[in-house]
PDB file of N, CA and C in Angstrom:
ATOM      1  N   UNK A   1      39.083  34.856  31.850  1.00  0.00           N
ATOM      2  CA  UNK A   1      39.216  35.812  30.761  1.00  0.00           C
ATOM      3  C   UNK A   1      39.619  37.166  31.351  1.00  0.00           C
ATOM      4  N   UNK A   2      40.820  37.776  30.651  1.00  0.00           N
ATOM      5  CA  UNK A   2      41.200  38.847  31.194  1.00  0.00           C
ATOM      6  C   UNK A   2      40.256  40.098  30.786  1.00  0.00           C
ATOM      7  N   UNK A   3      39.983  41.222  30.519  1.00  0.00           N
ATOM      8  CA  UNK A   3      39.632  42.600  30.387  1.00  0.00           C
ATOM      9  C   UNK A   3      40.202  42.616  29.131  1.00  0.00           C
ATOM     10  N   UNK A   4      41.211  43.128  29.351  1.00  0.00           N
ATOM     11  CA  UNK A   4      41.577  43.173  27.706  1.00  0.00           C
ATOM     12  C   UNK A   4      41.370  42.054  26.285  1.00  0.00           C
ATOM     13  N   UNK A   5      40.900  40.967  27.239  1.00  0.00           N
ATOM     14  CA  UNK A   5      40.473  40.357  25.644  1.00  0.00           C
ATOM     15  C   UNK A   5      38.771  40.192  24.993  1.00  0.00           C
ATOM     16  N   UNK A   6      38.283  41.267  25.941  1.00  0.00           N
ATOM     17  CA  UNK A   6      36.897  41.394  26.134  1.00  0.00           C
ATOM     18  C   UNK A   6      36.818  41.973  24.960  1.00  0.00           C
ATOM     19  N   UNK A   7      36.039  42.401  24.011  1.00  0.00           N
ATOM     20  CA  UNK A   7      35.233  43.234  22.720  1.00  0.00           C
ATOM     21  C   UNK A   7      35.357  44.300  23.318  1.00  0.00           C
ATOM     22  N   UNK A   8      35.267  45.838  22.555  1.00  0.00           N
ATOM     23  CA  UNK A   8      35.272  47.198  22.470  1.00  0.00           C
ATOM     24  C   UNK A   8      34.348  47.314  23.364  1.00  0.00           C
ATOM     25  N   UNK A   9      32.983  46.998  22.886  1.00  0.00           N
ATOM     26  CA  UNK A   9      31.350  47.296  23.583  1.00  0.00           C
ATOM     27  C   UNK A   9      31.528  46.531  25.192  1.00  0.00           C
ATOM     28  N   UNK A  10      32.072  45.120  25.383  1.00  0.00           N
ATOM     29  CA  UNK A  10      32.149  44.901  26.456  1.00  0.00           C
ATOM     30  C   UNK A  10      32.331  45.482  27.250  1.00  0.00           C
ATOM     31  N   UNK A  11      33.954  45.830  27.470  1.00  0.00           N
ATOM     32  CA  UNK A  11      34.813  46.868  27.374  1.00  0.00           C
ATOM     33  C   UNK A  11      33.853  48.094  28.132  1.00  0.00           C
ATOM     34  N   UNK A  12      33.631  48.772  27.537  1.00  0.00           N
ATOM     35  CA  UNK A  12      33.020  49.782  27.535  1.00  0.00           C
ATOM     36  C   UNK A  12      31.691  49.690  28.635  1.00  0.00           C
ATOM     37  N   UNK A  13      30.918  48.609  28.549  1.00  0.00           N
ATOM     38  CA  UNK A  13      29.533  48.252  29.337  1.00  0.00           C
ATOM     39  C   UNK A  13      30.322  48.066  30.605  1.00  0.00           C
ATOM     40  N   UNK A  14      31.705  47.347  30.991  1.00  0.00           N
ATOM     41  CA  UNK A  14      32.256  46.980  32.269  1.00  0.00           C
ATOM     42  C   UNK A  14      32.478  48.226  33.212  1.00  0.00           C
ATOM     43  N   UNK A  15      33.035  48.823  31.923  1.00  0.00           N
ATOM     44  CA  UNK A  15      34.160  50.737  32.624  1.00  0.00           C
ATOM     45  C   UNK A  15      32.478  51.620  33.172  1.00  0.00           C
ATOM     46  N   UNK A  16      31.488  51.290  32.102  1.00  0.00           N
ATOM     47  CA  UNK A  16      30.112  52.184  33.230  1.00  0.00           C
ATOM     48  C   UNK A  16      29.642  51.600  34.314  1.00  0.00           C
ATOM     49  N   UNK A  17      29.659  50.471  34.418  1.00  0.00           N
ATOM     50  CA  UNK A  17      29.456  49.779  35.047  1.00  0.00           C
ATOM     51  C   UNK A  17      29.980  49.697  36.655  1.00  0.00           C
ATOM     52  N   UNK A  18      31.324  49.537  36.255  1.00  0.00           N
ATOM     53  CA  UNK A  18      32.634  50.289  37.710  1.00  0.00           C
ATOM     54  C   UNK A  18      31.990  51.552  37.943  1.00  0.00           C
ATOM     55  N   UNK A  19      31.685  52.432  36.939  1.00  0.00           N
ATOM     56  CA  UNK A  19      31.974  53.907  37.153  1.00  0.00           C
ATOM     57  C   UNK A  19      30.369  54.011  38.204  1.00  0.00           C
ATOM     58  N   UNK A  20      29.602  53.207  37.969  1.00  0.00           N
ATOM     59  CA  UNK A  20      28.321  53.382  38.928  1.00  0.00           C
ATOM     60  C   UNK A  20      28.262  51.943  39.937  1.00  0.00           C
ATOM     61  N   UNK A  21      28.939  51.298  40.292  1.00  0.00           N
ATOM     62  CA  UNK A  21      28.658  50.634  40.553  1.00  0.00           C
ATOM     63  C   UNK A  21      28.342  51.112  42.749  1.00  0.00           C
ATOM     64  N   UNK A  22      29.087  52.132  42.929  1.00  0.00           N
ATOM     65  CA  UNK A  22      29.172  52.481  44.215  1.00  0.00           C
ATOM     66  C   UNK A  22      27.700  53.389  44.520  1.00  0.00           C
ATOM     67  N   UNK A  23      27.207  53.979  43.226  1.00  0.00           N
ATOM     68  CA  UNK A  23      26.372  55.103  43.055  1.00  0.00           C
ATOM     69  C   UNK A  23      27.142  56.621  43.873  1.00  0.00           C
ATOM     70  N   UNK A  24      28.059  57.011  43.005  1.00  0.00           N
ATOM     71  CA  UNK A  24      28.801  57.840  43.473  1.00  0.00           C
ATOM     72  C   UNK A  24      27.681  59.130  43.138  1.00  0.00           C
ATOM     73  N   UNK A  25      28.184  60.134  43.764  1.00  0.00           N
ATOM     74  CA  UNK A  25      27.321  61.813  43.470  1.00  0.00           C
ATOM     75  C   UNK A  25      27.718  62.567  42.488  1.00  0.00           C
ATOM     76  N   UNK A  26      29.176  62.125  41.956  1.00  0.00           N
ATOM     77  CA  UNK A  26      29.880  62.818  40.598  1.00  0.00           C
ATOM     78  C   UNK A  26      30.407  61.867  40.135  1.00  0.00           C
ATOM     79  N   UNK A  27      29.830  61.569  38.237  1.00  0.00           N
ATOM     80  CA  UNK A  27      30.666  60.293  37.943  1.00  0.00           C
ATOM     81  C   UNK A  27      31.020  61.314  36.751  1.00  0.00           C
ATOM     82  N   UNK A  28      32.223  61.079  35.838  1.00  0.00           N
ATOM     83  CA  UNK A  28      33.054  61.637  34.813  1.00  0.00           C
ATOM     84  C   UNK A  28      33.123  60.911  33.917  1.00  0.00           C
ATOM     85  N   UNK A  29      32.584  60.597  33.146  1.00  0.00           N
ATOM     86  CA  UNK A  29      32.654  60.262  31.609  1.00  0.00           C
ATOM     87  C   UNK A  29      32.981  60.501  30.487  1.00  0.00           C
ATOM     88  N   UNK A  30      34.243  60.204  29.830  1.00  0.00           N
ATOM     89  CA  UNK A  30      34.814  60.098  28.428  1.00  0.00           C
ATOM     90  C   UNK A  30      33.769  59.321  27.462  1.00  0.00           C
ATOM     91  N   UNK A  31      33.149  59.754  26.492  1.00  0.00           N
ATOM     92  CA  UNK A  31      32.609  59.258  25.385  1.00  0.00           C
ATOM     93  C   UNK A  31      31.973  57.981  25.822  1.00  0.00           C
ATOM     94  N   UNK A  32      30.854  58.131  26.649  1.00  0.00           N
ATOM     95  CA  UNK A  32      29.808  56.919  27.471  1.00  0.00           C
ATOM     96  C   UNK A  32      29.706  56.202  25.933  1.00  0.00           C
ATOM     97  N   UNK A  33      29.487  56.392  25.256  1.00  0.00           N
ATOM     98  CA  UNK A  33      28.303  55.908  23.847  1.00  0.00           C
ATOM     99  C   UNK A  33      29.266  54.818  23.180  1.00  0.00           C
ATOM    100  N   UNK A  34      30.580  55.373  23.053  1.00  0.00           N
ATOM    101  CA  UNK A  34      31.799  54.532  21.992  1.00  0.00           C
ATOM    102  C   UNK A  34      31.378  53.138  22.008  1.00  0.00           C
ATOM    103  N   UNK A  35      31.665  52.801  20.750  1.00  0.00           N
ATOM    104  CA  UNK A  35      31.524  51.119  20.952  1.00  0.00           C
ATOM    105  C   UNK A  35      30.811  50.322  20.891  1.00  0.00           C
ATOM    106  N   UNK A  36      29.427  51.005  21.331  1.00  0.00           N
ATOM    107  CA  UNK A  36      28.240  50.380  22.143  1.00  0.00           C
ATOM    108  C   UNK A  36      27.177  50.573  20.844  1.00  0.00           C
ATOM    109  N   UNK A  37      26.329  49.580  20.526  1.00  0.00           N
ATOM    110  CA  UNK A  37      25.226  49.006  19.444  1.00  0.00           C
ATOM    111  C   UNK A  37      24.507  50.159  19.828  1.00  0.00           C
ATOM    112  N   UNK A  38      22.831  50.533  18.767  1.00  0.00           N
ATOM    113  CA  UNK A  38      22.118  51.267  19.243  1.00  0.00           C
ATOM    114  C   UNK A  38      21.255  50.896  20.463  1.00  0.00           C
ATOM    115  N   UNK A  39      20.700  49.442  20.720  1.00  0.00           N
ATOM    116  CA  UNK A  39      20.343  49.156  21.685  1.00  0.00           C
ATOM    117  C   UNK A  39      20.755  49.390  23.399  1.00  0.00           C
ATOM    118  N   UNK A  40      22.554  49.001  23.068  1.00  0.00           N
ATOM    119  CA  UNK A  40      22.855  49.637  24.334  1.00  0.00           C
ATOM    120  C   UNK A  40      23.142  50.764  24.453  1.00  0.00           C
ATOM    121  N   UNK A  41      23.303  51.847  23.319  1.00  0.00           N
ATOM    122  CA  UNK A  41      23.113  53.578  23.851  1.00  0.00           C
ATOM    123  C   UNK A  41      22.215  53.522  24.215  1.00  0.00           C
ATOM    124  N   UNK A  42      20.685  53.355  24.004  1.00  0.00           N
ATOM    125  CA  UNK A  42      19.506  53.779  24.270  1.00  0.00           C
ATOM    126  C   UNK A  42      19.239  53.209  25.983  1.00  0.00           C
ATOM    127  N   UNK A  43      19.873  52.238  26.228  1.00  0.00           N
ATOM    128  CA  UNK A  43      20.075  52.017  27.490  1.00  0.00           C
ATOM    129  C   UNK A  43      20.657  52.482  28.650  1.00  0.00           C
ATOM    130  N   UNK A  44      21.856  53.006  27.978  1.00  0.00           N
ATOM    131  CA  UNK A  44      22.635  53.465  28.654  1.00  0.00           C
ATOM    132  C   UNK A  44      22.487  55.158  29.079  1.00  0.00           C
ATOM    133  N   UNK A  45      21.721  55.614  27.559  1.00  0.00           N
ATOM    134  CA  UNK A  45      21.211  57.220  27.767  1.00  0.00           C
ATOM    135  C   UNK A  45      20.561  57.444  29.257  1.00  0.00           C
ATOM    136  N   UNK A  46      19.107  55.883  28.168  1.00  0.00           N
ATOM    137  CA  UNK A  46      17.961  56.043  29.588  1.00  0.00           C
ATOM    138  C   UNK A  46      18.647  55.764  31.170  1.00  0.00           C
ATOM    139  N   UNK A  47      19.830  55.295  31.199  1.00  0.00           N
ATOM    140  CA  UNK A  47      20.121  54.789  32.538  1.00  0.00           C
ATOM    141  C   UNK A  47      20.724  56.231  33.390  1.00  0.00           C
ATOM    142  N   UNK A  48      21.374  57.202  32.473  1.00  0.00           N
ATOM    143  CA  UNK A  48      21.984  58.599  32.451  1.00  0.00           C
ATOM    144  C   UNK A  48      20.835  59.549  33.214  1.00  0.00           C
ATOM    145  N   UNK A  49      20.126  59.431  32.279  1.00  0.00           N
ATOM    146  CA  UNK A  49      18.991  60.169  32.774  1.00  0.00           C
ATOM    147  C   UNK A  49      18.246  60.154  34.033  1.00  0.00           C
ATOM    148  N   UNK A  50      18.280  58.645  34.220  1.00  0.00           N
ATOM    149  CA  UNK A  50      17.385  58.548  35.538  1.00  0.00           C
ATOM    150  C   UNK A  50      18.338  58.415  36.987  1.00  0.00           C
ATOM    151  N   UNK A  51      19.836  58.289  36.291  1.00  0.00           N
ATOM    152  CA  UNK A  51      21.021  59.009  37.583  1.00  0.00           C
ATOM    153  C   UNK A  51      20.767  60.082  38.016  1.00  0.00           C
ATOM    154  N   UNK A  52      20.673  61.123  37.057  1.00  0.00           N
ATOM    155  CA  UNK A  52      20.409  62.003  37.256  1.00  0.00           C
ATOM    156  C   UNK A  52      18.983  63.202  37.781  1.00  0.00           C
ATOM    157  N   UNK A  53      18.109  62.157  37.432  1.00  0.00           N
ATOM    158  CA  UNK A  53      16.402  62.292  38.242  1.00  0.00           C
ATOM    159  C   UNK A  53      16.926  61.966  39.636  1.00  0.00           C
ATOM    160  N   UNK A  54      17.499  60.877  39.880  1.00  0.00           N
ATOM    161  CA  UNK A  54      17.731  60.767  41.205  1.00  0.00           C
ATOM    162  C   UNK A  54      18.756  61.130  42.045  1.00  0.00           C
ATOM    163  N   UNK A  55      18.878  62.648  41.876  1.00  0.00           N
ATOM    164  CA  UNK A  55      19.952  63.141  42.746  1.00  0.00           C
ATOM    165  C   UNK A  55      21.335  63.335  42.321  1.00  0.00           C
ATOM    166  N   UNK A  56      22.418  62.266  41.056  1.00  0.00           N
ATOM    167  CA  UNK A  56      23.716  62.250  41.072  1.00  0.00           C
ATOM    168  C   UNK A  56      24.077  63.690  39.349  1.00  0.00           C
ATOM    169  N   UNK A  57      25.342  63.964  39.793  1.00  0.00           N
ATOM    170  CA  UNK A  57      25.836  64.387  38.687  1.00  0.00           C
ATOM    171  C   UNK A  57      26.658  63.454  37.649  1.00  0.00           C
ATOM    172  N   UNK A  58      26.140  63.544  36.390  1.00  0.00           N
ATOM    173  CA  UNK A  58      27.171  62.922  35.780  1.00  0.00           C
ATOM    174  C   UNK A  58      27.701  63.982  34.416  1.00  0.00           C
ATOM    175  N   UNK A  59      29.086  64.138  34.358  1.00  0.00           N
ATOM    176  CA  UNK A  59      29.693  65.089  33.798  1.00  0.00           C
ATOM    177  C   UNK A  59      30.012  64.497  32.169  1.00  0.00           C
ATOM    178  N   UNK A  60      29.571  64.370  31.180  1.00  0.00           N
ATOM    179  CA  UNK A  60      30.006  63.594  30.132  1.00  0.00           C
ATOM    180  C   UNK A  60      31.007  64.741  29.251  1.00  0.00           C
ATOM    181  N   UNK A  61      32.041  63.553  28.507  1.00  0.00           N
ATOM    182  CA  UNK A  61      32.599  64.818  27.688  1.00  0.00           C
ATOM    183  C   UNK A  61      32.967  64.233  26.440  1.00  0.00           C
ATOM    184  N   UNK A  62      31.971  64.915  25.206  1.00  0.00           N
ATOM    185  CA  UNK A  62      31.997  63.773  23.975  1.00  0.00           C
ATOM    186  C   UNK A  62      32.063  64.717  22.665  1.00  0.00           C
ATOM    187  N   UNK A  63      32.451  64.681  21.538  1.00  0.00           N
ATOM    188  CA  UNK A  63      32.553  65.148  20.526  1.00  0.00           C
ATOM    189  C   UNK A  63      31.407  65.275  19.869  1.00  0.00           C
ATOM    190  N   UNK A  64      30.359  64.305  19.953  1.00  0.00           N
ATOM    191  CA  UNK A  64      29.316  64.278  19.240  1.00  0.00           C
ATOM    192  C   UNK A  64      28.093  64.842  19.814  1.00  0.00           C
ATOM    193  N   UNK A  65      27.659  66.068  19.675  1.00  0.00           N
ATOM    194  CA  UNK A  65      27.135  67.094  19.868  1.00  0.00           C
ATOM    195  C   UNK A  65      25.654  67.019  20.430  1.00  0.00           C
ATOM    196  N   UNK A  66      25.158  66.289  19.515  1.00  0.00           N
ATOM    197  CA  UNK A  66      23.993  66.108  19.701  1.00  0.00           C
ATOM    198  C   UNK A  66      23.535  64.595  20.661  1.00  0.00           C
ATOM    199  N   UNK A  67      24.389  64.019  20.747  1.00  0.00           N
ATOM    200  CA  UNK A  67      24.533  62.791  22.088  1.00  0.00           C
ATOM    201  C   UNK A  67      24.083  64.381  23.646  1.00  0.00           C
ATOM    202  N   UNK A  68      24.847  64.874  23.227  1.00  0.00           N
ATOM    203  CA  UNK A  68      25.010  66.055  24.581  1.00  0.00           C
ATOM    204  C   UNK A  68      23.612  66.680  24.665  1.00  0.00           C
ATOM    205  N   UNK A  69      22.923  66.918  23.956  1.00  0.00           N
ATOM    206  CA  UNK A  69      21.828  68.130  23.461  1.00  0.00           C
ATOM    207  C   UNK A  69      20.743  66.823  24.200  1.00  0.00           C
ATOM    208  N   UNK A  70      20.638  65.211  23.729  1.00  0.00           N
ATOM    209  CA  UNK A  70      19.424  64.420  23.898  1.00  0.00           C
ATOM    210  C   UNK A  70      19.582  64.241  25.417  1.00  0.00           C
ATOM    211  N   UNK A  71      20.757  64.569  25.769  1.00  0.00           N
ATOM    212  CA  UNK A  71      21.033  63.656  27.309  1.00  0.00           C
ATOM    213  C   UNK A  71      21.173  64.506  28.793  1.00  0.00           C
ATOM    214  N   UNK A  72      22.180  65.668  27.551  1.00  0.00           N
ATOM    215  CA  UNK A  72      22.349  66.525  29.472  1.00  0.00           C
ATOM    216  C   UNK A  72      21.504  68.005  29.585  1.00  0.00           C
ATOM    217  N   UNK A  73      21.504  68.474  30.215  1.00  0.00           N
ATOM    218  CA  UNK A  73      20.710  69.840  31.117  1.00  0.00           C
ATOM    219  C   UNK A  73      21.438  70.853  30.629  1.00  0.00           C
ATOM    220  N   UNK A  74      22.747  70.834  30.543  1.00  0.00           N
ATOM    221  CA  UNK A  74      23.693  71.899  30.808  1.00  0.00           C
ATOM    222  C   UNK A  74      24.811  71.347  29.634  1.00  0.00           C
ATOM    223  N   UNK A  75      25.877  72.526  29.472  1.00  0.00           N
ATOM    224  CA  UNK A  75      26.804  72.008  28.769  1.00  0.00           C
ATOM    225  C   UNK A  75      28.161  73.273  29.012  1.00  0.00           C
ATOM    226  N   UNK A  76      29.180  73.193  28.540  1.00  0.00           N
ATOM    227  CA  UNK A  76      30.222  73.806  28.641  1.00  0.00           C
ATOM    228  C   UNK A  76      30.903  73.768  27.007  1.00  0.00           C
ATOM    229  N   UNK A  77      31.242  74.448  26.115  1.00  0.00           N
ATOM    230  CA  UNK A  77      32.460  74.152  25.142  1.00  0.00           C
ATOM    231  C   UNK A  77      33.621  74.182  25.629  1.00  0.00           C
ATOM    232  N   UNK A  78      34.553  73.961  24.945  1.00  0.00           N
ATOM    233  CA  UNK A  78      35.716  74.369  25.270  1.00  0.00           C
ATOM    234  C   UNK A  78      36.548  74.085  23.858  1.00  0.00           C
ATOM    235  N   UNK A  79      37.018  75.233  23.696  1.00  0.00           N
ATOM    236  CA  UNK A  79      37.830  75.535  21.889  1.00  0.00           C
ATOM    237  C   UNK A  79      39.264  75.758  22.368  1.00  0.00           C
ATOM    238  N   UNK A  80      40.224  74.897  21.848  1.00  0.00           N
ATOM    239  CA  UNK A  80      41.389  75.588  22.097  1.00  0.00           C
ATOM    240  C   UNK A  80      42.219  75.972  23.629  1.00  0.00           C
ATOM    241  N   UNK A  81      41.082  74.850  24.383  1.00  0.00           N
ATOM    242  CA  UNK A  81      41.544  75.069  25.869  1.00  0.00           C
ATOM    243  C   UNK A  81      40.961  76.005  26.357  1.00  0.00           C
ATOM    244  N   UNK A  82      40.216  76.720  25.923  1.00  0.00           N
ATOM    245  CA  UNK A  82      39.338  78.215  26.212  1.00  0.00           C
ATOM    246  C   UNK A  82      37.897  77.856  26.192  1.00  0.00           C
ATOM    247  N   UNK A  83      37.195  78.353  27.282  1.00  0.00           N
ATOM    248  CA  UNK A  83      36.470  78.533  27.596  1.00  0.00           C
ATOM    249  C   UNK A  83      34.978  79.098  26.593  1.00  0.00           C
ATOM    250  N   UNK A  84      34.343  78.553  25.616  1.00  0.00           N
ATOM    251  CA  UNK A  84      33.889  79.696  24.695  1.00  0.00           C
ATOM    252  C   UNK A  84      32.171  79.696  25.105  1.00  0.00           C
ATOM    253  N   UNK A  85      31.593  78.936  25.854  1.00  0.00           N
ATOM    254  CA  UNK A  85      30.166  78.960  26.158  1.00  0.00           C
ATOM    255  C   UNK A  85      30.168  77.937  27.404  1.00  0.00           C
ATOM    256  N   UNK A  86      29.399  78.499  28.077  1.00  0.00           N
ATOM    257  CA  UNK A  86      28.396  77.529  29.464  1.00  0.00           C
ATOM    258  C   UNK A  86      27.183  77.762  29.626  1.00  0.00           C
ATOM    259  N   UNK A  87      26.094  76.989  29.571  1.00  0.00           N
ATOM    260  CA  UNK A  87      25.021  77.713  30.086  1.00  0.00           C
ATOM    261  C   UNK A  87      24.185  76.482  29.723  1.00  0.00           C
ATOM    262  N   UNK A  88      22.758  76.670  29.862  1.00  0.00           N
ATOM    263  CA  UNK A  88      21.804  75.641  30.158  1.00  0.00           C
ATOM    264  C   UNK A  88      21.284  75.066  28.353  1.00  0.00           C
ATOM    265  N   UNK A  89      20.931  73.865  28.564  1.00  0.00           N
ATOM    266  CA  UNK A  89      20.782  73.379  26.836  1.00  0.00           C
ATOM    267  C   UNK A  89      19.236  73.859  26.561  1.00  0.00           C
ATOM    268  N   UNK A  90      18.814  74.490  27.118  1.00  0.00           N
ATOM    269  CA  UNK A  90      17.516  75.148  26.547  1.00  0.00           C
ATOM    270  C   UNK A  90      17.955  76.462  26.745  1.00  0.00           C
ATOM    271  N   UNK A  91      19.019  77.047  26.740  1.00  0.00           N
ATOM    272  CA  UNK A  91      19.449  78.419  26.492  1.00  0.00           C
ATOM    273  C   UNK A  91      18.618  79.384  24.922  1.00  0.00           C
ATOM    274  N   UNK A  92      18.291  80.376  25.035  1.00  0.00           N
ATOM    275  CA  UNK A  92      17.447  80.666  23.806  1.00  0.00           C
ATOM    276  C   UNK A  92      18.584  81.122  22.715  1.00  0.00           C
ATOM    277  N   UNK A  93      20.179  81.498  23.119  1.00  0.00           N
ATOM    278  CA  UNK A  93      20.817  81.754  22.787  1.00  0.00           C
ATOM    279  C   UNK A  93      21.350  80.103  21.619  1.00  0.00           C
ATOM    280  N   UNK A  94      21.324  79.394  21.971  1.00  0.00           N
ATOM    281  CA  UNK A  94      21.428  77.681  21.251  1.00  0.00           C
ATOM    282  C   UNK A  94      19.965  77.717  20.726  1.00  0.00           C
ATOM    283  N   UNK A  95      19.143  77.695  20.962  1.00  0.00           N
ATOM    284  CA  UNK A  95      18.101  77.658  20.207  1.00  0.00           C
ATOM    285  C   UNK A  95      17.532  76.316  19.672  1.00  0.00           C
ATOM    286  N   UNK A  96      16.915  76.380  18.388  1.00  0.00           N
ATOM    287  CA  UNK A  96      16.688  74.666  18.035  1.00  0.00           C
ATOM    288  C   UNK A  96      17.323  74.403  17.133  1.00  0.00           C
ATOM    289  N   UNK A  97      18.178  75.496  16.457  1.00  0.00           N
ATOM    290  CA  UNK A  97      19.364  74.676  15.576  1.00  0.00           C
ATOM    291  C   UNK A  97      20.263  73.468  16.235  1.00  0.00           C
ATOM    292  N   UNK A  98      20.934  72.556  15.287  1.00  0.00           N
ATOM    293  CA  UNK A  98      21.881  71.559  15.562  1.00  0.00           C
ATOM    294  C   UNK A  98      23.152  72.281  16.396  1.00  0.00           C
ATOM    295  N   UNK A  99      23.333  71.733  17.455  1.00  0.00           N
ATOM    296  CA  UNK A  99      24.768  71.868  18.275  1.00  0.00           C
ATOM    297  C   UNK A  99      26.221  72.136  17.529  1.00  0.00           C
ATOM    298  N   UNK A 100      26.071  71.259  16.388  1.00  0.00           N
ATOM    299  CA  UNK A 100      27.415  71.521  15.916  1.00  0.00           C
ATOM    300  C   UNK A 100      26.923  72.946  14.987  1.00  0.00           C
ATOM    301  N   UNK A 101      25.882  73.628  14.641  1.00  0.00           N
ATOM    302  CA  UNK A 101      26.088  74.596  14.135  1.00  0.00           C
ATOM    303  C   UNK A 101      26.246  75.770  15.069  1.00  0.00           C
ATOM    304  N   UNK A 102      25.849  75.872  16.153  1.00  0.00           N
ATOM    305  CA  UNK A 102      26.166  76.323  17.311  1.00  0.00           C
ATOM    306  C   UNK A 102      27.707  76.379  17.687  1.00  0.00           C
ATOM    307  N   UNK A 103      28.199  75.252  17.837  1.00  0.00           N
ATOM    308  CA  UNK A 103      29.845  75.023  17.809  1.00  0.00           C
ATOM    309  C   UNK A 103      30.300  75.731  16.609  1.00  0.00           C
ATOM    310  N   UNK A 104      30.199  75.637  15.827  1.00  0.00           N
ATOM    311  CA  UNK A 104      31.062  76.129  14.533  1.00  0.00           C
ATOM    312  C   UNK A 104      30.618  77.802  14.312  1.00  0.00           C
ATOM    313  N   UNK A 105      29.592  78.130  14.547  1.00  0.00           N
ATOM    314  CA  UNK A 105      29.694  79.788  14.798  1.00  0.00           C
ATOM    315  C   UNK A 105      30.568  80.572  16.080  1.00  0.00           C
ATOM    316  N   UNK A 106      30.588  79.482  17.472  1.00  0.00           N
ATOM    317  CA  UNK A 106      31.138  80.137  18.527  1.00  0.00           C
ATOM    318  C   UNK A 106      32.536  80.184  18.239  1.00  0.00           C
ATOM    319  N   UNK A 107      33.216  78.959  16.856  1.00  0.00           N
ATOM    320  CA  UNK A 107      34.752  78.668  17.000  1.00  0.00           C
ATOM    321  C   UNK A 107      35.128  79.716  15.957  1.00  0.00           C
ATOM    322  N   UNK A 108      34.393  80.084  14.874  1.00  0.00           N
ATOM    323  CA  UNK A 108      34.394  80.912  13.642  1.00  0.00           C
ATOM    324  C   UNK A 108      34.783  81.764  13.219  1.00  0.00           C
TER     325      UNK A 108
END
């Protein structure tokens, strides 16, 4: 069976899979979550997390806001190719409102 005739979620479980399979120190991630049932996000979060307890960076870069807020430390926007916020996700400036309301005042 080739790759491409694998399911979306397969798919997707294989490409994280490669992407850690060396245990690299910087892994880069396009939209980890796509595809994938709730069972395997919740797996895959918890697996994020404890990369990252143990030493590695992993850089995710996803539209859905609050995936970002449950998972990473830190965050970056970027509007328009521009630069519009960096700083830590317990920043008091983000606060405990929702991310995307955060996003939509910084783009506004």
């Amino acid at each position: 069976m080739l790759c491409k005739d694998l399911s979306r979620g397969t798919r997707q479980k294989l490409m994280l899979a490669q992407a850690f399979l060396h245990e690299p120190e910087l892994v880069v991630i396009d939209e980890p979550l796509i595809n994938l049932d709730p069972l395997m996000q919740r797996r895959v979060k918890d697996y994020l997390k404890g990369y990252v307890k143990k030493g590695g960076t992993v850089l995710i870069s996803t539209h859905i806001l609050e995936i970002a807020r449950e998972i990473c430390t830190g965050m970056a926007i970027i509007y328009k190719g521009k630069l519009v916020f960096s700083g830590k996700m317990d920043d008091p400036v983000i606060g405990n409102r929702p991310l995307e309301d955060f996003f939509l005042e910084l783009v506004s």
